[in-house]
C-alpha atoms as a PDB file:
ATOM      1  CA  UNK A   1     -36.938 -33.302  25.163  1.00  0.00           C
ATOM      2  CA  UNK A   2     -37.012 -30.034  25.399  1.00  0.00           C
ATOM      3  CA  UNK A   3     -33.487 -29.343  27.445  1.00  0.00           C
ATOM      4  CA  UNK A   4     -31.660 -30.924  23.825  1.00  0.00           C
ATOM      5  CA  UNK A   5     -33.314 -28.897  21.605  1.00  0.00           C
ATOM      6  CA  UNK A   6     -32.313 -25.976  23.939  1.00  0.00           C
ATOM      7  CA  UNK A   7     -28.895 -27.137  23.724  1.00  0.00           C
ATOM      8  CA  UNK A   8     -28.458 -27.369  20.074  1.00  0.00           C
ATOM      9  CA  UNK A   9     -30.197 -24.157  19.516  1.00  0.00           C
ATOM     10  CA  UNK A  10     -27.674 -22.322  21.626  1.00  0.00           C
ATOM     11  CA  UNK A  11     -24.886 -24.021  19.825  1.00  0.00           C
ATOM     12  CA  UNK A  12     -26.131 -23.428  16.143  1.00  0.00           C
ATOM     13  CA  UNK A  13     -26.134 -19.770  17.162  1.00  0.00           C
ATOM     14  CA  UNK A  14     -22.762 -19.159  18.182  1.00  0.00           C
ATOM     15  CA  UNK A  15     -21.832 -21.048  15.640  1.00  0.00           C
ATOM     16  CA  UNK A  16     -23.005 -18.262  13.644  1.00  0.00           C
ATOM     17  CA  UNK A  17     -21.595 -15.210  15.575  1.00  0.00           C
ATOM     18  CA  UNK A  18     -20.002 -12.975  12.984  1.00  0.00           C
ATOM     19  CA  UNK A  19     -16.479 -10.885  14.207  1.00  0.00           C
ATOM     20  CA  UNK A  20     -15.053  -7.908  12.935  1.00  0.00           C
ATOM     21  CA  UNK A  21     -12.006  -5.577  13.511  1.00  0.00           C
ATOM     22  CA  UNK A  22     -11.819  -1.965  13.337  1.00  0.00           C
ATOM     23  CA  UNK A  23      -8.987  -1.040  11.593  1.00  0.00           C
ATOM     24  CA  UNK A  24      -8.530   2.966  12.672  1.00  0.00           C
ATOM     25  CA  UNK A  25      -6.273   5.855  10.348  1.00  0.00           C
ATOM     26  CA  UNK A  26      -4.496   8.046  12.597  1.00  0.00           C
ATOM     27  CA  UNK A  27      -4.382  11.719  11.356  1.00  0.00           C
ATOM     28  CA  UNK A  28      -1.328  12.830   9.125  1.00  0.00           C
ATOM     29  CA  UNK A  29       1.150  13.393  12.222  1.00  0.00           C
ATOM     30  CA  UNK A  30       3.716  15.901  10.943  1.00  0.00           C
ATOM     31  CA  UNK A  31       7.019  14.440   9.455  1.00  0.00           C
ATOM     32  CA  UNK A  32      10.485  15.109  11.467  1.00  0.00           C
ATOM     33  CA  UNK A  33      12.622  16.843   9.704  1.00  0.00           C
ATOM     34  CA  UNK A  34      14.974  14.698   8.705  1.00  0.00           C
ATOM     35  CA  UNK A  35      18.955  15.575   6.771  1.00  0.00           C
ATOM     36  CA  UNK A  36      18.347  16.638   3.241  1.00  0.00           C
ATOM     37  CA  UNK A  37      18.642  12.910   1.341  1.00  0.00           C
ATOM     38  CA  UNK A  38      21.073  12.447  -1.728  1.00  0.00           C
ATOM     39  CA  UNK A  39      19.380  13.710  -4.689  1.00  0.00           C
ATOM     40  CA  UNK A  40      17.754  10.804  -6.755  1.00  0.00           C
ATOM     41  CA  UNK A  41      18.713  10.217 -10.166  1.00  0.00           C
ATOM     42  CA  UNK A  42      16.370  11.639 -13.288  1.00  0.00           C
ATOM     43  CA  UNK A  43      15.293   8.325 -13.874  1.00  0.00           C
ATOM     44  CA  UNK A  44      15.605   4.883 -12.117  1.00  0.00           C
ATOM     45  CA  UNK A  45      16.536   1.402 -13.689  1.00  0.00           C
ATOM     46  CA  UNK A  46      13.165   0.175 -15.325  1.00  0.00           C
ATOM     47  CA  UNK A  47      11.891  -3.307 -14.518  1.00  0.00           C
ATOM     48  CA  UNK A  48      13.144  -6.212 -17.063  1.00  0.00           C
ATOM     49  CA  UNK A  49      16.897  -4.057 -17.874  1.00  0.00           C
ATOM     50  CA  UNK A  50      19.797  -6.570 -17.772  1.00  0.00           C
ATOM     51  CA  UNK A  51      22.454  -6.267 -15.224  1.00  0.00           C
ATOM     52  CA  UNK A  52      24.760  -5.113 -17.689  1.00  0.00           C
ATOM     53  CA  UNK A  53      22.540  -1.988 -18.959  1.00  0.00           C
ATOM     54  CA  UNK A  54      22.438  -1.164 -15.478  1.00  0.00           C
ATOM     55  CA  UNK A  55      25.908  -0.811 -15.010  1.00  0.00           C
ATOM     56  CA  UNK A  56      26.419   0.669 -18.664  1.00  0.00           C
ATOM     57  CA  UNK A  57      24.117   3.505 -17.826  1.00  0.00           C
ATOM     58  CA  UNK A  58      24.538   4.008 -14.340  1.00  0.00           C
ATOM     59  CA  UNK A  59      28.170   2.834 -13.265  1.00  0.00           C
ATOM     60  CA  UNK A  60      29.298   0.232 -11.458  1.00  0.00           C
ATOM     61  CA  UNK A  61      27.221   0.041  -8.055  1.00  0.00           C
ATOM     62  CA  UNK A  62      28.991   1.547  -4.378  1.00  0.00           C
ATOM     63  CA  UNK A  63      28.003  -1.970  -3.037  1.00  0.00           C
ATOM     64  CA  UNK A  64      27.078  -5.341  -4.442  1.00  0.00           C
ATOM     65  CA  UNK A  65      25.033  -7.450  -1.635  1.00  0.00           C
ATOM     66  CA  UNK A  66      25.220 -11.982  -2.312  1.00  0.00           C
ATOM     67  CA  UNK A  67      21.972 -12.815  -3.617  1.00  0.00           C
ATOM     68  CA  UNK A  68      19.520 -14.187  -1.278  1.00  0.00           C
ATOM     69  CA  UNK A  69      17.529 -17.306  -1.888  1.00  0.00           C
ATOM     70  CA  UNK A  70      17.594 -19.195  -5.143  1.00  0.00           C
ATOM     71  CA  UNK A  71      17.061 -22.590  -2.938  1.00  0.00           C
ATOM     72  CA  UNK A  72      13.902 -22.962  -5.241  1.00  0.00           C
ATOM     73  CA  UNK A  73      12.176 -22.261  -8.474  1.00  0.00           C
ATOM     74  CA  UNK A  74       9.538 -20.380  -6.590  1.00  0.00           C
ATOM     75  CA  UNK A  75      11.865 -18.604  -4.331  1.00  0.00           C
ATOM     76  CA  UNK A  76      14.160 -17.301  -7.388  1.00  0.00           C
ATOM     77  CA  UNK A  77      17.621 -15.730  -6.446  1.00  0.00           C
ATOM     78  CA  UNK A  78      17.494 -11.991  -5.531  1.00  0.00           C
ATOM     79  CA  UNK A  79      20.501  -9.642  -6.062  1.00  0.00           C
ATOM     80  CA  UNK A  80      20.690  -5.886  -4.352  1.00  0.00           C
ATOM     81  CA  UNK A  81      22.971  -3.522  -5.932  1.00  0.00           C
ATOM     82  CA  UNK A  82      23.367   0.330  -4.047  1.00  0.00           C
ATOM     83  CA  UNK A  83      24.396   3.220  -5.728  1.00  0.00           C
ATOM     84  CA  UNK A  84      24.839   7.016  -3.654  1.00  0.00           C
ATOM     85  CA  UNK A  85      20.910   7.563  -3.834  1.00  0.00           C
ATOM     86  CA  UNK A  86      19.001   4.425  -4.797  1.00  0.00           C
ATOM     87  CA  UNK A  87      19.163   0.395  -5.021  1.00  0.00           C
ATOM     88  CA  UNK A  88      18.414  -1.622  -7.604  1.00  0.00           C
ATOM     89  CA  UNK A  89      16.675  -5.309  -7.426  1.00  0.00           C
ATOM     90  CA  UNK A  90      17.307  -8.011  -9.232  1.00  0.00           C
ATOM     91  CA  UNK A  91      15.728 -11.583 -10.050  1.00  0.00           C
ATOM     92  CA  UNK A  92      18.650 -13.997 -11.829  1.00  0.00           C
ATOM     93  CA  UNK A  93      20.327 -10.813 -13.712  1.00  0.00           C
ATOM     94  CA  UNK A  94      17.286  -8.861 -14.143  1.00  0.00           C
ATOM     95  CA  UNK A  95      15.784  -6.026 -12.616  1.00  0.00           C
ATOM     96  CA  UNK A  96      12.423  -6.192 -10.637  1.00  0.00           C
ATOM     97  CA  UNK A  97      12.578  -3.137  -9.030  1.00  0.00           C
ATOM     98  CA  UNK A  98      14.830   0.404  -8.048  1.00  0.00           C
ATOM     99  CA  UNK A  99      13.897   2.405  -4.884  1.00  0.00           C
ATOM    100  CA  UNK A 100      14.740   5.579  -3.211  1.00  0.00           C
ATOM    101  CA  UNK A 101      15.646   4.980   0.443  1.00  0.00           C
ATOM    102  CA  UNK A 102      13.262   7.318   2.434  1.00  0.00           C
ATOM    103  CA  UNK A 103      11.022   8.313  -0.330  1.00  0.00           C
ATOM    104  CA  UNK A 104       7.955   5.846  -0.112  1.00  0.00           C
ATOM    105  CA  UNK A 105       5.808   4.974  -3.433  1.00  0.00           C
ATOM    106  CA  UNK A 106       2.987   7.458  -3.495  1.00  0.00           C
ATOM    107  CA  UNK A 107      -0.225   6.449  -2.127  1.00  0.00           C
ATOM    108  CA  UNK A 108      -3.375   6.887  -4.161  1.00  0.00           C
ATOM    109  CA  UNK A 109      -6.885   6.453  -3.361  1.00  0.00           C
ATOM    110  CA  UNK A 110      -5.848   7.719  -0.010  1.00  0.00           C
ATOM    111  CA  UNK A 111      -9.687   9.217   0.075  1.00  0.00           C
ATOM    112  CA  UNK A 112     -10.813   5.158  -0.233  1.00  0.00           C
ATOM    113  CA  UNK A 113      -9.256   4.497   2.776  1.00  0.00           C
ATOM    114  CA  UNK A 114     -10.631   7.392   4.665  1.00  0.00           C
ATOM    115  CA  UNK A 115     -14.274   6.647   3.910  1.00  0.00           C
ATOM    116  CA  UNK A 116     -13.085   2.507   5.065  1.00  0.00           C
ATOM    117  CA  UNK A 117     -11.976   3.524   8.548  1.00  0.00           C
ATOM    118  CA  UNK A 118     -14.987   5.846   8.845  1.00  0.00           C
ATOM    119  CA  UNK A 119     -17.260   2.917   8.491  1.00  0.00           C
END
């Protein structure tokens, strides 16, 4: 009697066993220095802007890339457009979002994520 009682007590607590990854910052490495990038414009295309104020206040695009996707209502046709210094996103014929090649979003909070690996 005892030897099943053994058994299921040794199974209930592995069942229980709890797992956990380390997720580790590295330091700020220093940045290469890379060629000076075209200088982006004052202001990018704003989210919601039609396709045609796009190209009435910035020009025509350098490039106009097919859309991709489309093939559902929850996968909604996505249109890249690139000018000399940024591209411009957009869902059916209206923006979602304008990026600078090379120049990352800033990060903030960065001090949140400090004190996380720390732990």
């Amino acid at each position: 009697m005892l030897k099943p009682a053994l058994i299921f007590s040794c199974t209930l607590a592995l069942g229980f066993t709890a797992r956990a990854d380390d997720i580790i910052m590295p330091a700020a490495a220093p940045q290469a220095v890379a060629p000076a990038p075209v200088a982006a414009p004052a202001s990018l295309p704003v989210k919601g802007q039609t396709m045609a104020e796009v190209i009435r206040h910035y020009g025509e695009p350098q490039q106009k890339h097919a859309p991709a996707g489309g093939d559902a209502p929850k996968h909604p046709p996505i249109t890249r457009w690139d000018y000399a210094s940024f591209s411009v996103f957009f869902e059916h014929s209206h923006v979602v979002d304008a990026v600078v090649p090379g120049h990352p979003p800033q990060v903030f909070h960065t001090e949140q994520l400090q004190q996380a690996s720390s732990k």
